[in-house]
Protein backbone atom coordinates (compact mmCIF):
# COMPACT_ATOMS: atom_id res chain seq x y z
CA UNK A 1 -9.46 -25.46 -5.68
CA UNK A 2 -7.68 -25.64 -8.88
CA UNK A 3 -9.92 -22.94 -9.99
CA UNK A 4 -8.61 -20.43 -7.73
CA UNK A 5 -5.19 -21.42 -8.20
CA UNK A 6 -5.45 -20.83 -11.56
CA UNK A 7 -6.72 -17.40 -11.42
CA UNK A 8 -5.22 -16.11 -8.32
CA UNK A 9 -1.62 -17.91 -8.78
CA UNK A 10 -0.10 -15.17 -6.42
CA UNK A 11 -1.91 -16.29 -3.28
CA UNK A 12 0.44 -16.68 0.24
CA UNK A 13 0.58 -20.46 1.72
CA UNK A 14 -1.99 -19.61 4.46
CA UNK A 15 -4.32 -18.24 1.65
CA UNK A 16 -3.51 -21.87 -0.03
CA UNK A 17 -4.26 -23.34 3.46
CA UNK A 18 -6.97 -20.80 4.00
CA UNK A 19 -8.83 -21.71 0.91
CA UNK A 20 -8.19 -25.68 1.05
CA UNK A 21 -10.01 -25.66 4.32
CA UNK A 22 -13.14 -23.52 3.58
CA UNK A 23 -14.13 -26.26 1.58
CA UNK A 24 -14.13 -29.26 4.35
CA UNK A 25 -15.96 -26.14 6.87
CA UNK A 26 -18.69 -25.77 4.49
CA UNK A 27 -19.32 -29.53 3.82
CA UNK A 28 -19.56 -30.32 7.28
CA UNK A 29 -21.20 -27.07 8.62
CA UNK A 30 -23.58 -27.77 5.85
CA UNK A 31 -25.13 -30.73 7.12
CA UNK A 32 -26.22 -29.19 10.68
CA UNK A 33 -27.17 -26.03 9.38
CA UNK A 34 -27.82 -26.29 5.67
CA UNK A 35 -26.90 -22.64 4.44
CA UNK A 36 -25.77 -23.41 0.61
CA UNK A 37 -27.84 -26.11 -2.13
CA UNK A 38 -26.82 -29.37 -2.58
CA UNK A 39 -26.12 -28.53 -6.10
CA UNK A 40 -24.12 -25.53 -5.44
CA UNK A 41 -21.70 -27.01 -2.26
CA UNK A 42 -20.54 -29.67 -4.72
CA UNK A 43 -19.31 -26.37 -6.83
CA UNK A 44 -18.83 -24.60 -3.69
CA UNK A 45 -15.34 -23.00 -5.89
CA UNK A 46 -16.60 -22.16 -9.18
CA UNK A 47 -20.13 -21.16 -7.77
CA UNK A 48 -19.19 -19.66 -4.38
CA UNK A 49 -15.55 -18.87 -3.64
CA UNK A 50 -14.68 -17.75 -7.30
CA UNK A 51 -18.08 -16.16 -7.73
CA UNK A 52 -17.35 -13.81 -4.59
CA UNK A 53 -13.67 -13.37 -5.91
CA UNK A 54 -15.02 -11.54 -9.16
CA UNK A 55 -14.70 -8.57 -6.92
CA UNK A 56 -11.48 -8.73 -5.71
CA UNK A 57 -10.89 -8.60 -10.27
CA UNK A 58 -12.34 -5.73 -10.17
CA UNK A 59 -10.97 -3.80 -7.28
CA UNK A 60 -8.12 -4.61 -4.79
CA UNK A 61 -9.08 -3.35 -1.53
CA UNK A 62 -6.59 -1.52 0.24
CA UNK A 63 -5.12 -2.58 4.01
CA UNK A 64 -6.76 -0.90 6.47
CA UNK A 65 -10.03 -0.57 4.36
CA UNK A 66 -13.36 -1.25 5.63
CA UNK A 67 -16.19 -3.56 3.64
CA UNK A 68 -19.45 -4.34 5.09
CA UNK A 69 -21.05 -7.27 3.50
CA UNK A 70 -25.31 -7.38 3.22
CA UNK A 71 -27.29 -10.23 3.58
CA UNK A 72 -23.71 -12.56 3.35
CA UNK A 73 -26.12 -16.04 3.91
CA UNK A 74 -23.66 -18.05 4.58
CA UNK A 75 -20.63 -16.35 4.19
CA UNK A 76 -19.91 -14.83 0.39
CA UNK A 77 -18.72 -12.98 -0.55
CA UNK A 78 -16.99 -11.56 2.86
CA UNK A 79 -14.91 -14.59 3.62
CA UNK A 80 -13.11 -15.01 0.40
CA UNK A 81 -12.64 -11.80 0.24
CA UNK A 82 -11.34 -11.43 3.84
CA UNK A 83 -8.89 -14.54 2.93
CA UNK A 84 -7.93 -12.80 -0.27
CA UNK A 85 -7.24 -9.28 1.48
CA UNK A 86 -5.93 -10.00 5.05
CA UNK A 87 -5.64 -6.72 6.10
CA UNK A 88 -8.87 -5.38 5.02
CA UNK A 89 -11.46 -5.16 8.04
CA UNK A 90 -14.69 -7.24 6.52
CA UNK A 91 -18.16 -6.90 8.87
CA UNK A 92 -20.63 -9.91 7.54
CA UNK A 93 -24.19 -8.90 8.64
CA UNK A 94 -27.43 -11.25 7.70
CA UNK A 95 -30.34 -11.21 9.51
CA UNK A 96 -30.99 -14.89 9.71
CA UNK A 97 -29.18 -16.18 12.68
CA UNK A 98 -28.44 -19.57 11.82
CA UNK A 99 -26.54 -18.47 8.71
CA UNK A 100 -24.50 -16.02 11.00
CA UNK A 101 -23.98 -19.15 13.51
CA UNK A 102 -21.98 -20.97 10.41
CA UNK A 103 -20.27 -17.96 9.02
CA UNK A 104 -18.69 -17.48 12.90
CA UNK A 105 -17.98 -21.58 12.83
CA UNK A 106 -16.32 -21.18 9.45
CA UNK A 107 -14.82 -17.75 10.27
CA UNK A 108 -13.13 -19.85 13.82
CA UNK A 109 -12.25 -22.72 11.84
CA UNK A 110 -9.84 -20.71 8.88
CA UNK A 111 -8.43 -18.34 11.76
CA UNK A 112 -9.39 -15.18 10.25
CA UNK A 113 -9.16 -12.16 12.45
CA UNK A 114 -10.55 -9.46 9.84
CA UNK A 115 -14.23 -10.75 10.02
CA UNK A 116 -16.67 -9.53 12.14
CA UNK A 117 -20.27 -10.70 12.35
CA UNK A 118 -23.82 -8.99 13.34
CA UNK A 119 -27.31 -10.76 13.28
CA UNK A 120 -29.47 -8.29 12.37
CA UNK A 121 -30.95 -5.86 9.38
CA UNK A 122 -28.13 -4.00 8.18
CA UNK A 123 -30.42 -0.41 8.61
CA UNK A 124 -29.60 -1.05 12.17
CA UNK A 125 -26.29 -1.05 11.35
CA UNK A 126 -24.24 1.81 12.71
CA UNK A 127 -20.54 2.90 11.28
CA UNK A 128 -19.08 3.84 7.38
CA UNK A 129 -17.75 1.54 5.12
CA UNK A 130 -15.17 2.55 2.26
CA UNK A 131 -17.06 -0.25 0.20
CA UNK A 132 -20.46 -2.70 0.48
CA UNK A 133 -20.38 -5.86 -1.20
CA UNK A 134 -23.39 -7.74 -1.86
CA UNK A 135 -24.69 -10.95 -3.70
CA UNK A 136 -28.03 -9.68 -5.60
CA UNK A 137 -30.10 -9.98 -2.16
CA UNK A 138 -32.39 -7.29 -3.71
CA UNK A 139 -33.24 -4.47 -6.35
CA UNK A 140 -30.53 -2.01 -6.86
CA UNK A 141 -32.98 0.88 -5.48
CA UNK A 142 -33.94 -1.14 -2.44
CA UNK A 143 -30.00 -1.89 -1.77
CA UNK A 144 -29.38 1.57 -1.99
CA UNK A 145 -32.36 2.35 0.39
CA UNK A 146 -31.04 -0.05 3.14
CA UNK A 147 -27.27 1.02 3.13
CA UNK A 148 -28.10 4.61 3.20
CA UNK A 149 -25.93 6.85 5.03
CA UNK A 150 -23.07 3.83 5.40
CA UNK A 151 -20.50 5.01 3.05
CA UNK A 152 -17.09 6.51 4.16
CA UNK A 153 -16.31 9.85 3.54
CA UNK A 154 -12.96 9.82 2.14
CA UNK A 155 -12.20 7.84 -0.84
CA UNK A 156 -8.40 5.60 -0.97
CA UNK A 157 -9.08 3.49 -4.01
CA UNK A 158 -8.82 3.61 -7.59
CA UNK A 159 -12.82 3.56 -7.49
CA UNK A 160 -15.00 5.71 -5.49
CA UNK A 161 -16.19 4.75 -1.91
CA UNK A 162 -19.71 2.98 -2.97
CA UNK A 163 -21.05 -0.32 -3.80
CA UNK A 164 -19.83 -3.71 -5.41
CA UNK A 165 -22.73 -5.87 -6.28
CA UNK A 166 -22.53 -9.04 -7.81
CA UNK A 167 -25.29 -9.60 -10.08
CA UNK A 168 -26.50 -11.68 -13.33
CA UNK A 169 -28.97 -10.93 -16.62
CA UNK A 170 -29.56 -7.83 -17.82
CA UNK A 171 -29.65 -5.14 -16.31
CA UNK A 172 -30.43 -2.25 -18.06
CA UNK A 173 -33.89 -1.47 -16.06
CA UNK A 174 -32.69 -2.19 -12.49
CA UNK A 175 -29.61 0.43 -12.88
CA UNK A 176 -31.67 3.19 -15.24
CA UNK A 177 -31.89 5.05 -12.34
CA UNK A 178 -27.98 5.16 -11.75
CA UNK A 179 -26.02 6.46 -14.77
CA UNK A 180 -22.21 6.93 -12.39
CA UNK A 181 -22.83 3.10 -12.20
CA UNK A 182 -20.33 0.85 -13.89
CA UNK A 183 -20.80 -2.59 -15.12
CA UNK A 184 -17.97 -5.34 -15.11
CA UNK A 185 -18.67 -8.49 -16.89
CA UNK A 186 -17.08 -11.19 -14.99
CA UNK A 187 -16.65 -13.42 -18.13
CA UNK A 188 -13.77 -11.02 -19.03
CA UNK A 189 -12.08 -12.59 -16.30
CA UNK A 190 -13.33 -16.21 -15.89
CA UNK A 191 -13.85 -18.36 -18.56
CA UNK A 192 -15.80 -20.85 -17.43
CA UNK A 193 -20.05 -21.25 -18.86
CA UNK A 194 -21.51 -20.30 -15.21
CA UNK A 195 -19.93 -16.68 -15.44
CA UNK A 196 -21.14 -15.98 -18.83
CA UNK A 197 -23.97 -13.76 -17.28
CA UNK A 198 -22.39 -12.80 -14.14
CA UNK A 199 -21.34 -9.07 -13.68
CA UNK A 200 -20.52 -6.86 -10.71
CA UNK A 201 -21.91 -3.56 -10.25
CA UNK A 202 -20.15 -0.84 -9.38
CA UNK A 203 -21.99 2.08 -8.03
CA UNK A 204 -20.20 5.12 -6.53
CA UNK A 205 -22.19 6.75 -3.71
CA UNK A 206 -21.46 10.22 -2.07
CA UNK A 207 -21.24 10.53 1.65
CA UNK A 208 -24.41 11.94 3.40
CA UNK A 209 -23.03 13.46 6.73
C-alpha cells in the first residue's frame, strides 16, 4: 500500500480507503475462488494494483470516458483504474465466469459504481469505447482482431481513441505490423526490479463505422 502512496501521493481518502480494502477482498475472495497465484496475492500491490496503474502514468482518462477492459481475470487492470478515475465508466468483460463472480464481489465490496461486468467473449461485445485496456491476454494482431469495430469515434484525450496494453520483453516482432504504435517503458515511472521489462502499448486505432 505504501507503494501506491508513494507514487500516487494525490489520491482522495476514499481512494486511500478504496485501495486499503482491495487488498483484504482479494485475500479472502481468493481462497473460494482462486483467481490470482499464491506468489503474486502476497505482492498483490507491486504486481497487481501498481502494475495496472502504469496506465493511468501514461494517460489520465477523462470523466465521462469510456474503457472496456479484455480478458480482466480477476479484476486488473479495470478496478484500479476505476478507483483511480471515479468518473470514468470502466466495463470488465472475461469470459471465465468464476473470475467475473469475484471481480462483482470485489467490485460490491469497495462501492464502486463505474464498473460494469459481462461474462462472455468480448467479440460479442456490443458498444464503443474511447480506450481498451488489456493485460497481454494475447498477440497484438489477435487483440486487434477481437476488439474490432469497438473504438469511439471521437477522440477527447491527449492520445488517440485506441488501445493501452500492458505488456513485457521485447517487442519489436509482435508490433512490426503497427508503426502509429507507441511504447512506454514503465520503469521510467516505477523503480522497483519487477517493472524493469514492463511497458504499455499504446496503439491508436481509427473508427470503422
Amino acid at each position: 500500500m505504501e507503494l501506491i502512496k508513494h507514487y500516487f501521493p494525490n489520491l482522495s481518502e476514499n481512494q486511500l480507503v478504496q485501495f486499503e480494502q482491495l487488498n483484504e477482498l482479494y485475500q479472502d475472495w481468493n481462497l473460494k475462488i482462486n483467481v490470482v497465484s499464491r506468489k503474486d496475492i502476497d505482492e498483490i500491490y507491486l504486481r497487481h494494483v501498481l502494475h495496472s496503474l502504469g496506465i493511468a502514468k501514461v494517460l489520465s482518462f477523462n470523466p465521462g470516458s469510456k474503457v472496456l477492459d479484455v480478458g480482466t481475470g480477476g479484476g486488473f487492470p479495470g478496478v484500479p483504474l476505476a478507483i483511480m478515475f471515479p468518473e470514468t465508466q470502466f466495463h470488465l468483460v472475461d469470459s471465465i465466469g468464476k473470475k467475473i463472480k469475484v471481480v462483482d464481489e470485489v467490485v460490491a465490496g469497495l462501492g464502486l459504481t463505474n464498473v460494469k461486468t459481462t461474462n462472455d467473449r468480448v467479440e460479442n461485445v456490443p458498444g464503443s469505447y474511447d480506450f481498451i485496456v488489456s493485460r497481454a491476454v494475447a498477440q497484438m494482431e489477435t487483440f486487434v482482431h477481437w476488439t474490432k469495430g469497438k473504438i469511439a469515434k471521437k477522440s477527447t484525450h491527449e492520445l488517440k481513441n485506441g488501445i493501452l496494453y500492458l505488456k513485457g520483453g521485447d517487442l519489436t516482432e509482435e508490433l512490426s505490423l503497427y508503426t502509429t504504435a507507441r511504447i512506454y517503458d514503465l520503469s521510467d515511472y516505477f523503480k522497483e526490479e519487477f517493472f524493469e521489462t514492463k511497458k504499455v502499448v499504446h496503439l491508436p486505432l481509427k473508427f470503422k463505422g
